[in-house]
PDB file of N, CA and C in Angstrom:
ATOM      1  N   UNK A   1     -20.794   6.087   9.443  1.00  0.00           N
ATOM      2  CA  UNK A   1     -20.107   7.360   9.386  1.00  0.00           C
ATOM      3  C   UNK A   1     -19.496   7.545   8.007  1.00  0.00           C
ATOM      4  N   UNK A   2     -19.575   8.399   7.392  1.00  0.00           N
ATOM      5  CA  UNK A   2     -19.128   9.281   6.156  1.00  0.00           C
ATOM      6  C   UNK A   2     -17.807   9.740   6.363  1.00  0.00           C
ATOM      7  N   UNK A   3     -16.698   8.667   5.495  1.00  0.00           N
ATOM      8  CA  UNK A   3     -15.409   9.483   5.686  1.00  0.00           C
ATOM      9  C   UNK A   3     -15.513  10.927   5.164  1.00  0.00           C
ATOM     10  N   UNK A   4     -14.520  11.570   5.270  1.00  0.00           N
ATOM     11  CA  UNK A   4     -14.062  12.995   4.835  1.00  0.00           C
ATOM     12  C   UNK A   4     -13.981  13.002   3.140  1.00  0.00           C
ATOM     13  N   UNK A   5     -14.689  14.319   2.607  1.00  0.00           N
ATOM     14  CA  UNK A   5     -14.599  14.204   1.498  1.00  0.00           C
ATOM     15  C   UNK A   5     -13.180  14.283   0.909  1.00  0.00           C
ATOM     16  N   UNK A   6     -12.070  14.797   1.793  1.00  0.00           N
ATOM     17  CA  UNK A   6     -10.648  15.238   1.529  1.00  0.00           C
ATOM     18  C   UNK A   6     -10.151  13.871   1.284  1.00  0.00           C
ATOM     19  N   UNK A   7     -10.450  12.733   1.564  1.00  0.00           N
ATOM     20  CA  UNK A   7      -9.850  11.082   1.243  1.00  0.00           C
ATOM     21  C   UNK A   7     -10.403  11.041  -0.025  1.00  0.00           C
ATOM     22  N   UNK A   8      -9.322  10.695  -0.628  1.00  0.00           N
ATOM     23  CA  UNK A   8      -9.799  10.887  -2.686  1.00  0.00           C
ATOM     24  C   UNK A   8     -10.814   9.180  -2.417  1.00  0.00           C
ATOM     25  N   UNK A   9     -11.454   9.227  -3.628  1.00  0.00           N
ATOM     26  CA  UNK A   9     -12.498   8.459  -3.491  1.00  0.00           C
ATOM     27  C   UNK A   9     -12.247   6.746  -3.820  1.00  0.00           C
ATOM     28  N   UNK A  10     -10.551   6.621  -4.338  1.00  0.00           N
ATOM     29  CA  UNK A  10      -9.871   5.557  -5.185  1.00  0.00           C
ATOM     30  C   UNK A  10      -9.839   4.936  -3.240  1.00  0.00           C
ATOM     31  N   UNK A  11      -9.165   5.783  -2.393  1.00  0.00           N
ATOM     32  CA  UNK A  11      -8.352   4.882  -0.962  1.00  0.00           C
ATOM     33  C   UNK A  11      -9.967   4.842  -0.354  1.00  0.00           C
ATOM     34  N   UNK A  12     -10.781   5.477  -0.366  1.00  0.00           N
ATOM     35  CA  UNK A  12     -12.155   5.592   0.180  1.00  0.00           C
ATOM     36  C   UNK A  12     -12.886   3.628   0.238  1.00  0.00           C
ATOM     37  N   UNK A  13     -12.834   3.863  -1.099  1.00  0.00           N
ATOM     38  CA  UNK A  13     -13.331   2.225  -1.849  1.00  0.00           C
ATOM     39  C   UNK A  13     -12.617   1.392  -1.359  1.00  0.00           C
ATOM     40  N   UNK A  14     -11.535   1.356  -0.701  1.00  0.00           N
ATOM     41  CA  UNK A  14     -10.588   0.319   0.031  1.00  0.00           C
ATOM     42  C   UNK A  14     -10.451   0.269   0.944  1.00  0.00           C
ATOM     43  N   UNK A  15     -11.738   0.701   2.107  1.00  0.00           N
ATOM     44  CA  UNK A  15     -12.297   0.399   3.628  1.00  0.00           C
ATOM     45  C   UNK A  15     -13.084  -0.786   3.173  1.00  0.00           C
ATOM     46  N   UNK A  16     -12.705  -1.186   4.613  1.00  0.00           N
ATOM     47  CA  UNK A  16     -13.686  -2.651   4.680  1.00  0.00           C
ATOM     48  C   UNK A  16     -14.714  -2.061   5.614  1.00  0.00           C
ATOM     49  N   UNK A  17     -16.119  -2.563   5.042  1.00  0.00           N
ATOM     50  CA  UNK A  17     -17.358  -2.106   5.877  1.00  0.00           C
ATOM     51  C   UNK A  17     -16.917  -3.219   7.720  1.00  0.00           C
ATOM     52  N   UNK A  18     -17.582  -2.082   8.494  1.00  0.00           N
ATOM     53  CA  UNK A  18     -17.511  -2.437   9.678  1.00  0.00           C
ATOM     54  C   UNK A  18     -19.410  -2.735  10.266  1.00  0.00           C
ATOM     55  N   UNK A  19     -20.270  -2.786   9.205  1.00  0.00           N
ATOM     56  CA  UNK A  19     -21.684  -2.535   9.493  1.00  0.00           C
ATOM     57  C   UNK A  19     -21.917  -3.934   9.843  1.00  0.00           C
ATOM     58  N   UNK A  20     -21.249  -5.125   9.186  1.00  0.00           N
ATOM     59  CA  UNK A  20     -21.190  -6.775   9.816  1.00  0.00           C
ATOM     60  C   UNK A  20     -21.782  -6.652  11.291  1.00  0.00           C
ATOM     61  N   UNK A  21     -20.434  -6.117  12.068  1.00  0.00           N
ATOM     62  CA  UNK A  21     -20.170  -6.114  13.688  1.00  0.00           C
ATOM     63  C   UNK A  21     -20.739  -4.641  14.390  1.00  0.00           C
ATOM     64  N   UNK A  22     -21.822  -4.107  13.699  1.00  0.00           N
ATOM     65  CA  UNK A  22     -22.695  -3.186  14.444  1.00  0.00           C
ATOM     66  C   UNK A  22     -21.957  -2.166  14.276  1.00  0.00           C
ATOM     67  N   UNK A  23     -20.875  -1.433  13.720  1.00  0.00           N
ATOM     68  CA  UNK A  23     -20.215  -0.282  13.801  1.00  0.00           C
ATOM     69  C   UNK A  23     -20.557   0.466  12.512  1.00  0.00           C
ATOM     70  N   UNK A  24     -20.451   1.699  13.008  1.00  0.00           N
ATOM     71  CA  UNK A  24     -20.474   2.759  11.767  1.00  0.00           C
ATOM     72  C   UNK A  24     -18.947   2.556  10.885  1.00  0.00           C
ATOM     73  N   UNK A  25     -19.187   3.192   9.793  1.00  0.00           N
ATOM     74  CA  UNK A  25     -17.836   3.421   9.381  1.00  0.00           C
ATOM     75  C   UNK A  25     -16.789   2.470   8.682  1.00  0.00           C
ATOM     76  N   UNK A  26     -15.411   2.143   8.328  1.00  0.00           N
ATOM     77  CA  UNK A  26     -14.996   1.459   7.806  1.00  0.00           C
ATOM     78  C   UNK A  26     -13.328   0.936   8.380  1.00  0.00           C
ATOM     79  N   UNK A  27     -12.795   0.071   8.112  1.00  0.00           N
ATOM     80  CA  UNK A  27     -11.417  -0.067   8.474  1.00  0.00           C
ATOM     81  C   UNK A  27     -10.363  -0.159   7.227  1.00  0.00           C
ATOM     82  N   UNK A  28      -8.838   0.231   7.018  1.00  0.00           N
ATOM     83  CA  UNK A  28      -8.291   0.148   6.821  1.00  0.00           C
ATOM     84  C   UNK A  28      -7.347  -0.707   6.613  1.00  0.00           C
ATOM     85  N   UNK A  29      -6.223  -1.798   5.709  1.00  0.00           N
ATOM     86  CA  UNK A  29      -5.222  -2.119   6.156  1.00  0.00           C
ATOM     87  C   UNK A  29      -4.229  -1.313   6.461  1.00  0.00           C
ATOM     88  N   UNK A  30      -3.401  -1.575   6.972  1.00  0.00           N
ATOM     89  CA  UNK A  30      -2.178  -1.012   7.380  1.00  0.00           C
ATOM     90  C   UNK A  30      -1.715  -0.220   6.749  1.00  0.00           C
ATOM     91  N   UNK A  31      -1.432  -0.353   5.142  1.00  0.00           N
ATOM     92  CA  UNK A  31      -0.588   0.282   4.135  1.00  0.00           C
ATOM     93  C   UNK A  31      -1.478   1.321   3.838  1.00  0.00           C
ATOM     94  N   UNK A  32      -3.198   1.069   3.742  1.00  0.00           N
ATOM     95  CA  UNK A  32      -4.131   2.098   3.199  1.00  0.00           C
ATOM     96  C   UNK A  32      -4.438   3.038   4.253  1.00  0.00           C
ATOM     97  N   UNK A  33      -4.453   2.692   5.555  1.00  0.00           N
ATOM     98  CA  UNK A  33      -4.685   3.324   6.990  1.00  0.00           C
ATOM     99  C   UNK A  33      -3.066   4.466   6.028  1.00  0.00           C
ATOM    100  N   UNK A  34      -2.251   4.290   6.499  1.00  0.00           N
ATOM    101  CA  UNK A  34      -1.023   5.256   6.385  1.00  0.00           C
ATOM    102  C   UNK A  34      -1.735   6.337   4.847  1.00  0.00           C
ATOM    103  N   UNK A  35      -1.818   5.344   3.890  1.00  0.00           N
ATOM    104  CA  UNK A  35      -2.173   6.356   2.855  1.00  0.00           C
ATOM    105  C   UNK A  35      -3.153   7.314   3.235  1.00  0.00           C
ATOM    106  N   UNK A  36      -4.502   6.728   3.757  1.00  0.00           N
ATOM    107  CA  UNK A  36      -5.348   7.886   3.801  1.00  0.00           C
ATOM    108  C   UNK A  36      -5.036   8.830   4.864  1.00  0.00           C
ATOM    109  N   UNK A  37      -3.918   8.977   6.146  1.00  0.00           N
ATOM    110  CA  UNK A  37      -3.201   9.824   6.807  1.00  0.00           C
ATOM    111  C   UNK A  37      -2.370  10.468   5.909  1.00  0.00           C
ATOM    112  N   UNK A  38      -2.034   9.999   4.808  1.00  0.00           N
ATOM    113  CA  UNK A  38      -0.935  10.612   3.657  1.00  0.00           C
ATOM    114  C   UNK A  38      -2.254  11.926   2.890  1.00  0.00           C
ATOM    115  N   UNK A  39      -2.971  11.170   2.837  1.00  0.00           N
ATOM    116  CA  UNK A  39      -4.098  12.000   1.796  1.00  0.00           C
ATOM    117  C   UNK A  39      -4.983  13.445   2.804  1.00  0.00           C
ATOM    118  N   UNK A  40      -4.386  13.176   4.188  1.00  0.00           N
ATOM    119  CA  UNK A  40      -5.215  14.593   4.791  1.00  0.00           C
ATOM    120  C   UNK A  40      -4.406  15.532   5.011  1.00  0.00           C
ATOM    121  N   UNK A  41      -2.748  15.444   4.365  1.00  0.00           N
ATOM    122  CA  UNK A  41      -1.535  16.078   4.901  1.00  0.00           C
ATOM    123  C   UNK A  41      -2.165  17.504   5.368  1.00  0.00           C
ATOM    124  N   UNK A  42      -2.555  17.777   4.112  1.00  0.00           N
ATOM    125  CA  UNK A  42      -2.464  20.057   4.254  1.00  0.00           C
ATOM    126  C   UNK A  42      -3.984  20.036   4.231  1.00  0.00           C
ATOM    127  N   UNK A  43      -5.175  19.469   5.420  1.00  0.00           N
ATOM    128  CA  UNK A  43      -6.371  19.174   5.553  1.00  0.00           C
ATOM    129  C   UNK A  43      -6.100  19.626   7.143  1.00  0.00           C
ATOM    130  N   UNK A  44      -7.469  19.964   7.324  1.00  0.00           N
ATOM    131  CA  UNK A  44      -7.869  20.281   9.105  1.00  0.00           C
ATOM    132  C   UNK A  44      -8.650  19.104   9.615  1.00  0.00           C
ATOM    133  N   UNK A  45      -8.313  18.182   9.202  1.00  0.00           N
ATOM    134  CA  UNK A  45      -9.212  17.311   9.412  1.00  0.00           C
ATOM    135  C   UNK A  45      -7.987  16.200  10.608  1.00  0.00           C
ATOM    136  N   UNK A  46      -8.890  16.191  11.704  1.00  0.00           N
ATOM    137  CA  UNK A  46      -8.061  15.383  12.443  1.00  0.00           C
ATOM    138  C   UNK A  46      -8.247  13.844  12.710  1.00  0.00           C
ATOM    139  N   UNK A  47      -7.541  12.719  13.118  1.00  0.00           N
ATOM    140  CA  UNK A  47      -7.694  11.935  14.061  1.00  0.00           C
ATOM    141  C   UNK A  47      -8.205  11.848  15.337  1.00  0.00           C
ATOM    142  N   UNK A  48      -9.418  12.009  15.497  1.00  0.00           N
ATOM    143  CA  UNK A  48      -9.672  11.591  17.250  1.00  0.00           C
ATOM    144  C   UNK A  48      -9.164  10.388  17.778  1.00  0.00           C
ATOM    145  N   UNK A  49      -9.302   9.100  16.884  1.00  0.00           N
ATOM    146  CA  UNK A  49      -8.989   8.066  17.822  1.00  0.00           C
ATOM    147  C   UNK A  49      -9.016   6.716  16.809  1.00  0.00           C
ATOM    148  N   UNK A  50      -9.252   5.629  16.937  1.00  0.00           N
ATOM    149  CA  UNK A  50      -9.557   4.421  16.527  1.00  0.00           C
ATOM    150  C   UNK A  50      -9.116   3.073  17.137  1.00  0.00           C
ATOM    151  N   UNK A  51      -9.584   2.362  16.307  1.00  0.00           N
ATOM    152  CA  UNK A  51      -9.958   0.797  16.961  1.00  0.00           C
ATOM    153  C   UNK A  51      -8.942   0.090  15.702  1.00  0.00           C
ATOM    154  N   UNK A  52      -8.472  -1.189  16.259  1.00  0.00           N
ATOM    155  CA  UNK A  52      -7.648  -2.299  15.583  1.00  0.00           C
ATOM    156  C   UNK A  52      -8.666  -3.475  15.692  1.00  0.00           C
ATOM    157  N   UNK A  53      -8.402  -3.859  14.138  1.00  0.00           N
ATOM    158  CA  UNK A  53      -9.373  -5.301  14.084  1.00  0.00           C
ATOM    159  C   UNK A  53      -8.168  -6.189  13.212  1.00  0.00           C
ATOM    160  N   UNK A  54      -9.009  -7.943  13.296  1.00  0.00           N
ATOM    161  CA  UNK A  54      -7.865  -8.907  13.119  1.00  0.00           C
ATOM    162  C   UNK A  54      -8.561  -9.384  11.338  1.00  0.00           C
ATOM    163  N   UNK A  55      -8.218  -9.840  10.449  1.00  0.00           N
ATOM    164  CA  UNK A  55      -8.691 -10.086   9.235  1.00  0.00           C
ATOM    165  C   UNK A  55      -8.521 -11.921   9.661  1.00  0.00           C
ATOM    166  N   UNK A  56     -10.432 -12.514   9.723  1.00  0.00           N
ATOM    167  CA  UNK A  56     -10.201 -13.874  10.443  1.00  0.00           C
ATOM    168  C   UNK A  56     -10.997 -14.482   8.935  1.00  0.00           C
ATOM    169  N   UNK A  57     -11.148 -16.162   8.695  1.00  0.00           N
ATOM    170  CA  UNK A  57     -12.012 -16.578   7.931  1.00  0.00           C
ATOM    171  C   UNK A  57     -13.259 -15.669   7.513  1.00  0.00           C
ATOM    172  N   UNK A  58     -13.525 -15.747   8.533  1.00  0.00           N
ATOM    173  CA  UNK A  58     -14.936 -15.512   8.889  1.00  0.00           C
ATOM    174  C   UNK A  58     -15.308 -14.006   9.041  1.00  0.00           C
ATOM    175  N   UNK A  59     -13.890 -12.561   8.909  1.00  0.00           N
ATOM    176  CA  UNK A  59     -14.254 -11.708   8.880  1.00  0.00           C
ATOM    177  C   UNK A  59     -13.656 -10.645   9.685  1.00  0.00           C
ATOM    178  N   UNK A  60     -13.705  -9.742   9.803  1.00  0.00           N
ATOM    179  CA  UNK A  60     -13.073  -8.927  10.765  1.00  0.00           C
ATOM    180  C   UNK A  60     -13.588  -9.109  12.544  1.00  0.00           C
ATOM    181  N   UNK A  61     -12.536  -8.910  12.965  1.00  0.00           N
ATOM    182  CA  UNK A  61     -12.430  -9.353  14.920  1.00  0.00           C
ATOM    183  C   UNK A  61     -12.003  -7.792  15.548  1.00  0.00           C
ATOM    184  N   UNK A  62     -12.343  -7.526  16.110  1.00  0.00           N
ATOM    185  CA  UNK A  62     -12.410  -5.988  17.220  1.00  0.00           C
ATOM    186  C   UNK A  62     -10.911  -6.805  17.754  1.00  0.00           C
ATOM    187  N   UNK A  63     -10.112  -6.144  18.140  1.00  0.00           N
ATOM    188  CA  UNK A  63      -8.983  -6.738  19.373  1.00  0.00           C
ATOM    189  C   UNK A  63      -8.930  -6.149  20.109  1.00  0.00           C
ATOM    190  N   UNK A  64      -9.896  -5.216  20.519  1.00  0.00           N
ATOM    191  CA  UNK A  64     -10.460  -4.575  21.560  1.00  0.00           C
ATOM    192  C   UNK A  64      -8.834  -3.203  21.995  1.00  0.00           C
ATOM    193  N   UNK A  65      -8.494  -3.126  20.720  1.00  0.00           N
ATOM    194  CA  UNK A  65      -7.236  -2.386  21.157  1.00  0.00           C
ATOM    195  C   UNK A  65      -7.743  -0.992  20.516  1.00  0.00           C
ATOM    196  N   UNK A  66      -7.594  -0.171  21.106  1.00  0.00           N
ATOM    197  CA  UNK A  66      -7.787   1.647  20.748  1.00  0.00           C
ATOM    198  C   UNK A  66      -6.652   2.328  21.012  1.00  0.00           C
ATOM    199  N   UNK A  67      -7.097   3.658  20.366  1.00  0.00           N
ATOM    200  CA  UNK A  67      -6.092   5.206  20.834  1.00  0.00           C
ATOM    201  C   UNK A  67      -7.089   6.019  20.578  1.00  0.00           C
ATOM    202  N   UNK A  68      -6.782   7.272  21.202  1.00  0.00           N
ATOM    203  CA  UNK A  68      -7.051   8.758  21.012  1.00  0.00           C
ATOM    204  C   UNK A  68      -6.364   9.759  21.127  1.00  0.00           C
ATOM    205  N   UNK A  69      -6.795  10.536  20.542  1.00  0.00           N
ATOM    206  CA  UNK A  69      -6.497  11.664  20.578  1.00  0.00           C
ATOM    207  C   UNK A  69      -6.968  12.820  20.857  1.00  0.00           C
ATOM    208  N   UNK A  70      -7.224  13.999  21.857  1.00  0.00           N
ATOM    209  CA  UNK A  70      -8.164  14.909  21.949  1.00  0.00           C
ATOM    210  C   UNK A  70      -7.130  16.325  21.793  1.00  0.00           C
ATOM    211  N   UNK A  71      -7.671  17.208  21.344  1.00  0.00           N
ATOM    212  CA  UNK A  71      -7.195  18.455  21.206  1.00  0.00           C
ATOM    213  C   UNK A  71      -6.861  18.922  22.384  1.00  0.00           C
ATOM    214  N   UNK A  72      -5.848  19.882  22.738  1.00  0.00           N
ATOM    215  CA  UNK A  72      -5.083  20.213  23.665  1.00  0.00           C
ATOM    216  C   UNK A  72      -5.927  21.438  23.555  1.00  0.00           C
ATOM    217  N   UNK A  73      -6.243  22.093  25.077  1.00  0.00           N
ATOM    218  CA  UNK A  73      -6.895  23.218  25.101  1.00  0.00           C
ATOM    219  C   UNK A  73      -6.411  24.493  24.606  1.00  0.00           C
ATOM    220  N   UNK A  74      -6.346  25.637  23.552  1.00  0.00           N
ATOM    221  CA  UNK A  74      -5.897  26.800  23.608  1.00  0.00           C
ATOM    222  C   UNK A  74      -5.149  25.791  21.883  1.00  0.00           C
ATOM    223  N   UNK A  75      -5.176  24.979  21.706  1.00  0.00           N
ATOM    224  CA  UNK A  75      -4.501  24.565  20.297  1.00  0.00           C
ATOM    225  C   UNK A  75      -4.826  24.699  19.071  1.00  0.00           C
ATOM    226  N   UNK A  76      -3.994  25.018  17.871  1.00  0.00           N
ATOM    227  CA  UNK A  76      -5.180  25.633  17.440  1.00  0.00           C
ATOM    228  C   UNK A  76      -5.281  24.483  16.475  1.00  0.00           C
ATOM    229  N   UNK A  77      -6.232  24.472  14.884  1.00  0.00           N
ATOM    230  CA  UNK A  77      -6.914  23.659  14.612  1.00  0.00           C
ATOM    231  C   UNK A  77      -5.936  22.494  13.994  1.00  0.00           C
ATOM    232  N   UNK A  78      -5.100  23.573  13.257  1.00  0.00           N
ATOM    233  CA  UNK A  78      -4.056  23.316  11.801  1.00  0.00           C
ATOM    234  C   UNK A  78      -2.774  21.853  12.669  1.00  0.00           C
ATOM    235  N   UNK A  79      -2.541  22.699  14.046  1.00  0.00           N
ATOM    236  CA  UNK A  79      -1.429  21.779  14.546  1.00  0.00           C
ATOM    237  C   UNK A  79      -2.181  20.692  15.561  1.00  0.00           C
ATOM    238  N   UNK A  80      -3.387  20.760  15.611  1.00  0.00           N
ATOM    239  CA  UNK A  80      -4.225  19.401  16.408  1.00  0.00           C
ATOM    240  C   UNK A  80      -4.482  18.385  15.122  1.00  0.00           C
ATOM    241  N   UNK A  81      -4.588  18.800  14.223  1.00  0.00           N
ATOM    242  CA  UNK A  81      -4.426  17.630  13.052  1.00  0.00           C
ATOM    243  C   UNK A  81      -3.689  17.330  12.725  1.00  0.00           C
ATOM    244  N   UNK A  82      -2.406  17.963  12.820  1.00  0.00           N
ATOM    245  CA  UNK A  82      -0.888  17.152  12.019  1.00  0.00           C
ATOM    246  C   UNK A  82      -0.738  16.464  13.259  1.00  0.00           C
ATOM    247  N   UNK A  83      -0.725  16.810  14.686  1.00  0.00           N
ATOM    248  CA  UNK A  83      -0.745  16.034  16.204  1.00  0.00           C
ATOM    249  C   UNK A  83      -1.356  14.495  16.045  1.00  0.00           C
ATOM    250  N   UNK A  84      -2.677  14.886  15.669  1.00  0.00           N
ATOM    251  CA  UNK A  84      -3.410  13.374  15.733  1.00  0.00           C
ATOM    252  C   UNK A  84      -3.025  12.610  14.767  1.00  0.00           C
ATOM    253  N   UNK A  85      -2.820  13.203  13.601  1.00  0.00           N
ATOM    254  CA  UNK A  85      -2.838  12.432  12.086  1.00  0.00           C
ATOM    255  C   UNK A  85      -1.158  11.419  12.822  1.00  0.00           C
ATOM    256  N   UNK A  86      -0.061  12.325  13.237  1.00  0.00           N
ATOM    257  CA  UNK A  86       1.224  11.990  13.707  1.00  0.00           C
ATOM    258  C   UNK A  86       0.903  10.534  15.108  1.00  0.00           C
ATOM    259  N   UNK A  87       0.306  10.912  15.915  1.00  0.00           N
ATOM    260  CA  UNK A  87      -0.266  10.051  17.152  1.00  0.00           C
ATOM    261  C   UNK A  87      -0.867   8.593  15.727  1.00  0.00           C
ATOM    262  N   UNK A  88      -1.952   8.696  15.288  1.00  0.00           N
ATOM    263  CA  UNK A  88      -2.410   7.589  14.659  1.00  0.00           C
ATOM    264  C   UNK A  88      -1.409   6.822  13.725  1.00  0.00           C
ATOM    265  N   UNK A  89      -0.040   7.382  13.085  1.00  0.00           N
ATOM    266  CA  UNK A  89       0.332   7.107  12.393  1.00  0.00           C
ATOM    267  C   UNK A  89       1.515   6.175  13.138  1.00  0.00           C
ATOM    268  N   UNK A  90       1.759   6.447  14.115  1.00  0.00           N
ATOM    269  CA  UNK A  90       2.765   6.093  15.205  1.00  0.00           C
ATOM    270  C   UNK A  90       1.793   4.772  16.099  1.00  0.00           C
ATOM    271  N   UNK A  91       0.747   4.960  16.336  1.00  0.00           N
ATOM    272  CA  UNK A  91       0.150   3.970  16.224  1.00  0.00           C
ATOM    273  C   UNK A  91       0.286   2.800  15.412  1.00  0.00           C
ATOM    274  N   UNK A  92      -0.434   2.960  14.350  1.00  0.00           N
ATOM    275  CA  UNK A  92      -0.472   2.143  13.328  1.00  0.00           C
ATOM    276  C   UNK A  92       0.500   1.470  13.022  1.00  0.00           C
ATOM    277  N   UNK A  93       1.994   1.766  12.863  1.00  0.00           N
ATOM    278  CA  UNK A  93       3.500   1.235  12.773  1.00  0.00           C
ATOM    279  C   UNK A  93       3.589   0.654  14.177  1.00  0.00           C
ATOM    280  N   UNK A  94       3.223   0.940  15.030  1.00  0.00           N
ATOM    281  CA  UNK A  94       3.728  -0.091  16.508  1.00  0.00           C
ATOM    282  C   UNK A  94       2.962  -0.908  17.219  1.00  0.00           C
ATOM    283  N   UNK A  95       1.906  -1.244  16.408  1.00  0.00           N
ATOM    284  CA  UNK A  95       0.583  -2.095  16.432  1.00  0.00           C
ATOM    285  C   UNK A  95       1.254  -3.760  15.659  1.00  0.00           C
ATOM    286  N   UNK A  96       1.754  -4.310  16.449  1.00  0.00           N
ATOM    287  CA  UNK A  96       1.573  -5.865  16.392  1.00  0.00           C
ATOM    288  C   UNK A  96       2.511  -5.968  14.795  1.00  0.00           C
ATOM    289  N   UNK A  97       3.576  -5.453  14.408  1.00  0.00           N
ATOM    290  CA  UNK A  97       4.242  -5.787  13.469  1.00  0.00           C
ATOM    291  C   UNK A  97       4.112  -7.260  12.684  1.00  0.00           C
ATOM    292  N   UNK A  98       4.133  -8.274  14.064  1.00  0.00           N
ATOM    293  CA  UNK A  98       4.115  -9.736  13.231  1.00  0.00           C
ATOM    294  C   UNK A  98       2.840  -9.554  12.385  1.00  0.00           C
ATOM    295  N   UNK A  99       1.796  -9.314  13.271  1.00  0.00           N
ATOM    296  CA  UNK A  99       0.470  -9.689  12.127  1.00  0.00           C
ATOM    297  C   UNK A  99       0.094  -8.543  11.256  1.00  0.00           C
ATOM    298  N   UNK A 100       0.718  -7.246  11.021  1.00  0.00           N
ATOM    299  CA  UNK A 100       0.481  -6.228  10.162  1.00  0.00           C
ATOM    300  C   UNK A 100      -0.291  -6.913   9.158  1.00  0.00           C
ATOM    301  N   UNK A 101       0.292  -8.298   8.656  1.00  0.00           N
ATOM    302  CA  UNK A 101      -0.658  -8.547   7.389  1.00  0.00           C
ATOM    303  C   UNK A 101      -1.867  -8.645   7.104  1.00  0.00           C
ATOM    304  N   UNK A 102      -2.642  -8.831   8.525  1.00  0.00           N
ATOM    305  CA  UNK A 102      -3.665  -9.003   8.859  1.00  0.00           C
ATOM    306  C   UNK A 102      -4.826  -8.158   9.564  1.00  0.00           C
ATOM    307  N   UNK A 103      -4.041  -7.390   9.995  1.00  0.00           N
ATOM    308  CA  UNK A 103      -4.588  -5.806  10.891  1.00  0.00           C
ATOM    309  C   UNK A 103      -5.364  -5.133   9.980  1.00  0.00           C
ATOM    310  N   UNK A 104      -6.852  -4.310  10.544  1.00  0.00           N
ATOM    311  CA  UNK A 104      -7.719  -3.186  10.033  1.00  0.00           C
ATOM    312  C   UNK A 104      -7.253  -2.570  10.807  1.00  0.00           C
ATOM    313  N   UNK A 105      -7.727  -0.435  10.500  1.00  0.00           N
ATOM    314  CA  UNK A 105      -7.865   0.353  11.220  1.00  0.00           C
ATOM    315  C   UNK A 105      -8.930   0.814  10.982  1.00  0.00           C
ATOM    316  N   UNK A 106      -9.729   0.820  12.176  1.00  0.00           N
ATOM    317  CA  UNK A 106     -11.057   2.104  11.677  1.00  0.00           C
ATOM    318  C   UNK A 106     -10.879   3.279  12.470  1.00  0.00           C
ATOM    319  N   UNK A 107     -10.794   4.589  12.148  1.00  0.00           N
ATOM    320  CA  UNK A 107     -10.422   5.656  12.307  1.00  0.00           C
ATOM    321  C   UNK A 107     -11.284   6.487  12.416  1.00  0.00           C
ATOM    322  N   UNK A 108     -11.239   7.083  13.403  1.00  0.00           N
ATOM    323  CA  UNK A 108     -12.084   8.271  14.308  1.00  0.00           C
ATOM    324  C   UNK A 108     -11.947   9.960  13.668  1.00  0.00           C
ATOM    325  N   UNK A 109     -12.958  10.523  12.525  1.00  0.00           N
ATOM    326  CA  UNK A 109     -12.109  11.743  12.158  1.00  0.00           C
ATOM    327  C   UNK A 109     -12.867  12.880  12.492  1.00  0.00           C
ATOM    328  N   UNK A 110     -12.523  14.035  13.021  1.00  0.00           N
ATOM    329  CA  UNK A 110     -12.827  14.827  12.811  1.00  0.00           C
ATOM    330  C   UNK A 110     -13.905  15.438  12.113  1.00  0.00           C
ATOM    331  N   UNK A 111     -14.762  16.169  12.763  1.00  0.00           N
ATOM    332  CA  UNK A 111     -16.016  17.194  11.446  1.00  0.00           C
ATOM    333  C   UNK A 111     -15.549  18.310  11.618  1.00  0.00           C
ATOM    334  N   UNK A 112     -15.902  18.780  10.061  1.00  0.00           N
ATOM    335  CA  UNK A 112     -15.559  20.158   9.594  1.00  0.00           C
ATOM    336  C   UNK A 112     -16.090  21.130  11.100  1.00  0.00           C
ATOM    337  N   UNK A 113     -17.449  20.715  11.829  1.00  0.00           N
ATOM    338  CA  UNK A 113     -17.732  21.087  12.791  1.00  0.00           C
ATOM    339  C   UNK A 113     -16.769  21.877  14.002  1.00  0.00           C
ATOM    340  N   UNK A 114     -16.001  20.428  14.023  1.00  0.00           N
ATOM    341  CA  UNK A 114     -15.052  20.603  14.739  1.00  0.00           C
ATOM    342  C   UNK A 114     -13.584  21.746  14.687  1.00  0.00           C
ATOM    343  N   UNK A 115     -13.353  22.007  13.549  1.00  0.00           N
ATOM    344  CA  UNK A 115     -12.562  23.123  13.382  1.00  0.00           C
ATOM    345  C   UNK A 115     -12.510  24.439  13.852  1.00  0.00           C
ATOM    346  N   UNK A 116     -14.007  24.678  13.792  1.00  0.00           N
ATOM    347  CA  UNK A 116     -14.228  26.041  14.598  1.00  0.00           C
ATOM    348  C   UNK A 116     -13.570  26.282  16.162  1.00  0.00           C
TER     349      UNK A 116
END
């Protein structure tokens, strides 16, 4: 999966590939997960959901822990993305504090598709 072109291309380069363990897409640490939620502020681009992984010898570990987020019916686009971006970010801070040092996020976003 192709992050959003709205993630400047410097925090982009600082996903860890998830293609190892069969997944599309990339994960985050902790501090860069928050930044690139920092980088979609005034963007329509939402959070659907994501997955937490563990940083092991040998590589990133699924901890089989998720969230989502789905748009509220009748909502409109602008406040379902500050919603999710807010939900993931609240996530991310109450996700296992001791091992933060060690935590990915790979993050579920939105297509322009989806705005309509």
């Amino acid at each position: 999966m192709d992050l959003p072109p709205e993630i400047p291309r410097e925090l982009q380069t600082l996903g860890v590939s998830l293609e190892g363990l069969g997944l599309p897409g990339v994960a985050f640490s902790h501090e860069d997960a928050k930044k690139v939620l920092t980088s979609l502020e005034h963007t329509t681009i939402a959070v659907c959901g994501g997955e937490v992984f563990v940083s092991e010898r040998w590589g990133l570990v699924p901890l089989l822990e998720t969230w989502g987020c789905d748009r509220f019916r009748g909502e409109s686009v602008h406040d379902y993305a500050l919603r999710s971006r807010e939900r993931a970010r609240e996530f991310i801070d109450e996700c296992a504090p001791e091992r933060r040092d060690r935590l990915f996020f790979g993050l579920e976003f939105s297509a322009q598709d989806d705005a309509a």
